[in-house]
C-alpha atoms as a PDB file:
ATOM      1  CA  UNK A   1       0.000   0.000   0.000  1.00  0.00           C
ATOM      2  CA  UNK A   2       1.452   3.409  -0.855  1.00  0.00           C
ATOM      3  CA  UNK A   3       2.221   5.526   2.164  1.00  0.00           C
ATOM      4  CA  UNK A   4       0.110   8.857   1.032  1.00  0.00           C
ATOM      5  CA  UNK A   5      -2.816   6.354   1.431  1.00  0.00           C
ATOM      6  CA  UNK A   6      -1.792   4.713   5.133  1.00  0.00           C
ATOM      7  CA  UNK A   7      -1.107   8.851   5.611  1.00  0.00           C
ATOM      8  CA  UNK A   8      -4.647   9.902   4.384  1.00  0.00           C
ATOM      9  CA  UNK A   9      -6.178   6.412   6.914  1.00  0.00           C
ATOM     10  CA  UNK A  10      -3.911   8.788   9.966  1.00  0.00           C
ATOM     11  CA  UNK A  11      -5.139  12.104   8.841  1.00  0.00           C
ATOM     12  CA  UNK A  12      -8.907  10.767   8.690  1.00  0.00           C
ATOM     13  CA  UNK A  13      -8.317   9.173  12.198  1.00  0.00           C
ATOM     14  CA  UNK A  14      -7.413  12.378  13.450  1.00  0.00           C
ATOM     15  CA  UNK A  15      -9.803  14.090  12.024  1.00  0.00           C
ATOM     16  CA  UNK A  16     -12.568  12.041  13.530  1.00  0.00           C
ATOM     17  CA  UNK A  17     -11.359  11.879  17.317  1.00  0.00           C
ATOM     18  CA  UNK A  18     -11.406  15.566  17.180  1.00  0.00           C
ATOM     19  CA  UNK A  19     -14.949  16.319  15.808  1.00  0.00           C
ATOM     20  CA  UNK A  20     -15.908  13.747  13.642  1.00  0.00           C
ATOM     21  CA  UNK A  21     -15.978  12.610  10.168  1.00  0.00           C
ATOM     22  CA  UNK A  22     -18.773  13.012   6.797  1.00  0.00           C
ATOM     23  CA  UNK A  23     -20.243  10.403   5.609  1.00  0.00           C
ATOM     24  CA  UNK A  24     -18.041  10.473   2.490  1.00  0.00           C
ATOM     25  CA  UNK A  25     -15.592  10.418   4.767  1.00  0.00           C
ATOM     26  CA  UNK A  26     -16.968   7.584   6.654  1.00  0.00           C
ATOM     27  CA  UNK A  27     -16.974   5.756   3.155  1.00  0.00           C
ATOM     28  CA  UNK A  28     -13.425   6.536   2.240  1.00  0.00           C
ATOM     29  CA  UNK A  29     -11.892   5.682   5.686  1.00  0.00           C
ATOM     30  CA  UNK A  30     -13.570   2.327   5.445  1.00  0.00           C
ATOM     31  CA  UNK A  31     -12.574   1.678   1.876  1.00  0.00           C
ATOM     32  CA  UNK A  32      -8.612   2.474   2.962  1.00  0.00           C
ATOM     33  CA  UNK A  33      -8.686   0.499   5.991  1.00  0.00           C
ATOM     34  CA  UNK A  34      -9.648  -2.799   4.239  1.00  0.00           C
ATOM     35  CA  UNK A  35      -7.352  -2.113   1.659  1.00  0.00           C
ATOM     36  CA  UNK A  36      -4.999  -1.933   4.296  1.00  0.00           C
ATOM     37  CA  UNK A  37      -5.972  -5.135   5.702  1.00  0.00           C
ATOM     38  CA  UNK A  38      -6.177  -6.657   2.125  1.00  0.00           C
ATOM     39  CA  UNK A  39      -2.369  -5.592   1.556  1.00  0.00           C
ATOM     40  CA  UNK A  40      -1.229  -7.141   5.295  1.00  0.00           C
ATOM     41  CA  UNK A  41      -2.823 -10.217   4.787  1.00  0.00           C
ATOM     42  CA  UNK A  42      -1.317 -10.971   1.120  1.00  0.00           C
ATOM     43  CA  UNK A  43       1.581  -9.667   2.624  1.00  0.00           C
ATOM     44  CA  UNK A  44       1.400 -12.664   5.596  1.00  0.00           C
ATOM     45  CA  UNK A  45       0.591 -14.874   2.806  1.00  0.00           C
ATOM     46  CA  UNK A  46       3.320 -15.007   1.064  1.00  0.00           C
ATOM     47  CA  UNK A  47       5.680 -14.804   4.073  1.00  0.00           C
ATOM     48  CA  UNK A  48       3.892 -18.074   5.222  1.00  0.00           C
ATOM     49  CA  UNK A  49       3.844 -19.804   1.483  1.00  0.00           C
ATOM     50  CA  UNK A  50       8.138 -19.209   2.113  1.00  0.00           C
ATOM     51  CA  UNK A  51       7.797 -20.950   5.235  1.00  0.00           C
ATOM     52  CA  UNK A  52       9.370 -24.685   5.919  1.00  0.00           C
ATOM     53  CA  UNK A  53       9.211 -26.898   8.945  1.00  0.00           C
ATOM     54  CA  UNK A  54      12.461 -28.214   9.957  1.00  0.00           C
ATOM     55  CA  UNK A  55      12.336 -31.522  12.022  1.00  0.00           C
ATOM     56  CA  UNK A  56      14.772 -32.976  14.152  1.00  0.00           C
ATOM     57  CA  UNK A  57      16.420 -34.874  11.199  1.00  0.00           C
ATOM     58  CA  UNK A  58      16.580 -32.076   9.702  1.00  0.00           C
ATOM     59  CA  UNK A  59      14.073 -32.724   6.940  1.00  0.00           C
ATOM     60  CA  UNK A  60      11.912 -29.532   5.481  1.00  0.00           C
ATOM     61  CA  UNK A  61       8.397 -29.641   4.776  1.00  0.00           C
ATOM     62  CA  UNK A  62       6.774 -26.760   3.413  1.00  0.00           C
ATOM     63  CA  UNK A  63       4.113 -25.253   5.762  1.00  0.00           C
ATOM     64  CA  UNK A  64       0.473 -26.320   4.625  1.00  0.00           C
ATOM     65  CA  UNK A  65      -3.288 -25.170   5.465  1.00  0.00           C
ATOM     66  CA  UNK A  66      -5.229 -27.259   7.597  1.00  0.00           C
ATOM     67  CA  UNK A  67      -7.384 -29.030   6.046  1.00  0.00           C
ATOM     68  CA  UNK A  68     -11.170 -27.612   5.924  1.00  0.00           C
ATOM     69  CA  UNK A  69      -9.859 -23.769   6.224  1.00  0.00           C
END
């Protein structure tokens, strides 16, 4: 996520602890903040589809999803 948007999701924060927020505002704050959380998570993602388990042998196995999730 660029940082003039994570800066506009701060600025609208701001903005509504000190007096509160329109409702286009309201709609744009909640837009950013799941793109935020969009970008995090496919940013965990692929962290986690890097990810091996090493045994005690020494043998990797690539992390997998449980099954049913």
């Amino acid at each position: 996520m660029e940082q003039s948007k994570i800066d506009r999701i701060n600025e609208l924060a701001r903005k509504n602890r000190a007096g509160g927020l329109t409702e286009d505002e309201l709609k744009e704050r909640e837009a950013l903040r799941w793109e935020y959380i969009d970008s995090v998570v496919g940013s965990l993602r692929g962290q986690l589809d890097n990810t091996y388990i090493v045994d005690g042998k020494g043998n990797k196995t690539k992390l997998r999803r449980k099954e049913g999730k």
